[in-house]
C-alpha atoms as a PDB file:
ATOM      1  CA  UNK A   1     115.966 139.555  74.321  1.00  0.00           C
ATOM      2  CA  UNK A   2     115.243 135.757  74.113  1.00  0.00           C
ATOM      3  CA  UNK A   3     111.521 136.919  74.400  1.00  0.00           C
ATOM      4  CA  UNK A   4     111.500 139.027  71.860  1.00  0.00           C
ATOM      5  CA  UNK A   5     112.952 136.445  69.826  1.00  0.00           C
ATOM      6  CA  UNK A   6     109.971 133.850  70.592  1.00  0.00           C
ATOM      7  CA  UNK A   7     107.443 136.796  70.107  1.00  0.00           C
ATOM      8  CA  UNK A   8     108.987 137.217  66.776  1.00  0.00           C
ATOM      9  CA  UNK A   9     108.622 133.845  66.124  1.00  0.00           C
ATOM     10  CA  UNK A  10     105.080 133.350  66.675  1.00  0.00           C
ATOM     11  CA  UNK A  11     104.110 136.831  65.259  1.00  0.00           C
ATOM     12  CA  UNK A  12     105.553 135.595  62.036  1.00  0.00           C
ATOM     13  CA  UNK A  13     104.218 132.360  62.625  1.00  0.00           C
ATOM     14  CA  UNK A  14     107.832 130.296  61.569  1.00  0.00           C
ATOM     15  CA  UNK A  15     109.078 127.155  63.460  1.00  0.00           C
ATOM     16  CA  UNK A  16     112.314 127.166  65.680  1.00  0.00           C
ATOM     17  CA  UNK A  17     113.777 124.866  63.434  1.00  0.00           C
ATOM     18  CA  UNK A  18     113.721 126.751  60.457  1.00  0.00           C
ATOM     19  CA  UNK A  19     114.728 129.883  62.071  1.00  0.00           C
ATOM     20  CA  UNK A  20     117.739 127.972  63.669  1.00  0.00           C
ATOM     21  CA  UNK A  21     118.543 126.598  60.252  1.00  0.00           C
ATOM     22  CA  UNK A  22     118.448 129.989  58.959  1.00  0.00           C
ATOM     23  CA  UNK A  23     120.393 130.909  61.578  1.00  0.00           C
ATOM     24  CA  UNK A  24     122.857 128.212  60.995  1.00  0.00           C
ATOM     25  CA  UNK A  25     122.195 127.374  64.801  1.00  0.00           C
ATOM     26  CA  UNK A  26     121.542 124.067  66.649  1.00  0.00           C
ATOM     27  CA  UNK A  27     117.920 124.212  67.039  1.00  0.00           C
ATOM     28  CA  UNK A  28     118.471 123.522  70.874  1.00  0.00           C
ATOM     29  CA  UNK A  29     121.310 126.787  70.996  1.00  0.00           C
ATOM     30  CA  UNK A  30     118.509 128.827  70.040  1.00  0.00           C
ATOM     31  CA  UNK A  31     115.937 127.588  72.195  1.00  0.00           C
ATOM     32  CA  UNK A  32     118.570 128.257  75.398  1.00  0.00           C
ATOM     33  CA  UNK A  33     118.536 131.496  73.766  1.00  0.00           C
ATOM     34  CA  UNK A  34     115.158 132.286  74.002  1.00  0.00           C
ATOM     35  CA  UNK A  35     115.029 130.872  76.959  1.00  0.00           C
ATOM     36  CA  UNK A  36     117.633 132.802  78.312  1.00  0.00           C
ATOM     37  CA  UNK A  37     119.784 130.074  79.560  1.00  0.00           C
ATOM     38  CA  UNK A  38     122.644 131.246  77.479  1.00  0.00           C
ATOM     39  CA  UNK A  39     124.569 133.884  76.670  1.00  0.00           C
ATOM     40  CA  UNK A  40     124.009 135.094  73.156  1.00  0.00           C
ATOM     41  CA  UNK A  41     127.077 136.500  70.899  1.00  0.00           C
ATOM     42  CA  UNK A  42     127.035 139.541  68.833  1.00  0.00           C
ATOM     43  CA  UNK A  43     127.211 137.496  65.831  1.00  0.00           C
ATOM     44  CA  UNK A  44     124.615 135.034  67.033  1.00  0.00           C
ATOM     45  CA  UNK A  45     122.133 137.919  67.293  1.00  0.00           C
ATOM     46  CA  UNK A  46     123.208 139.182  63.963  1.00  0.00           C
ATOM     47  CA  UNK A  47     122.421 135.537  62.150  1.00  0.00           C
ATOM     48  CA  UNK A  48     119.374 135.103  64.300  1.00  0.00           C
ATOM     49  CA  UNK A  49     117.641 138.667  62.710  1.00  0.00           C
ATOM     50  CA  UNK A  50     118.691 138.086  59.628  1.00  0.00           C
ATOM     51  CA  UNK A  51     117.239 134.534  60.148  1.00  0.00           C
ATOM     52  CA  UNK A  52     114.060 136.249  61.501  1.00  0.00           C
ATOM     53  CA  UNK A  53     114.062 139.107  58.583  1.00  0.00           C
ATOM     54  CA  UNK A  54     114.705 141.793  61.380  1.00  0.00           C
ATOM     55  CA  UNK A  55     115.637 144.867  59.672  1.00  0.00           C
ATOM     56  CA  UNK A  56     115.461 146.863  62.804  1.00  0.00           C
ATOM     57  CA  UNK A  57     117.782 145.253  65.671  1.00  0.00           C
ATOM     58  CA  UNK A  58     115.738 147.202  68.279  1.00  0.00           C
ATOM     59  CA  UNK A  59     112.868 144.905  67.523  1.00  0.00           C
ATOM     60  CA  UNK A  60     115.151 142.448  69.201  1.00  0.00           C
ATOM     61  CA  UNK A  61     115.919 145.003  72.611  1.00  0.00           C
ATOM     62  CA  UNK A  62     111.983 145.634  72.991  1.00  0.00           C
ATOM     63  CA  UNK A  63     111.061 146.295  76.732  1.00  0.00           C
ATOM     64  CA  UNK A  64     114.835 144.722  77.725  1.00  0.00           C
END
């Protein structure tokens, strides 16, 4: 999922920082995220699509 989230990210062409402020994440939370080195929460995911204009939550479960 973290992947997904970085492909997303670059598709769209934003910056982490934005998207975690978006998010209302610590930039650094969702860089473990995409990095998979954390555990991501149901409402973290929600915040981070919404963050990421996701209107389609699969996007997010691509090839997981």
């Amino acid at each position: 999922m973290g992947s997904n989230i970085k492909r997303i990210i670059q598709e769209k062409d934003l910056k982490v920082r934005h998207v975690a402020h978006d998010a209302d994440l610590d930039r650094e939370a969702l860089r473990r995220y995409m990095a998979g080195k954390q555990i991501m929460g149901t409402d973290k995911l929600v915040r981070i699509a919404k963050a990421l204009e996701i209107e389609d939550y699969n996007e997010l479960f691509k090839d997981v």
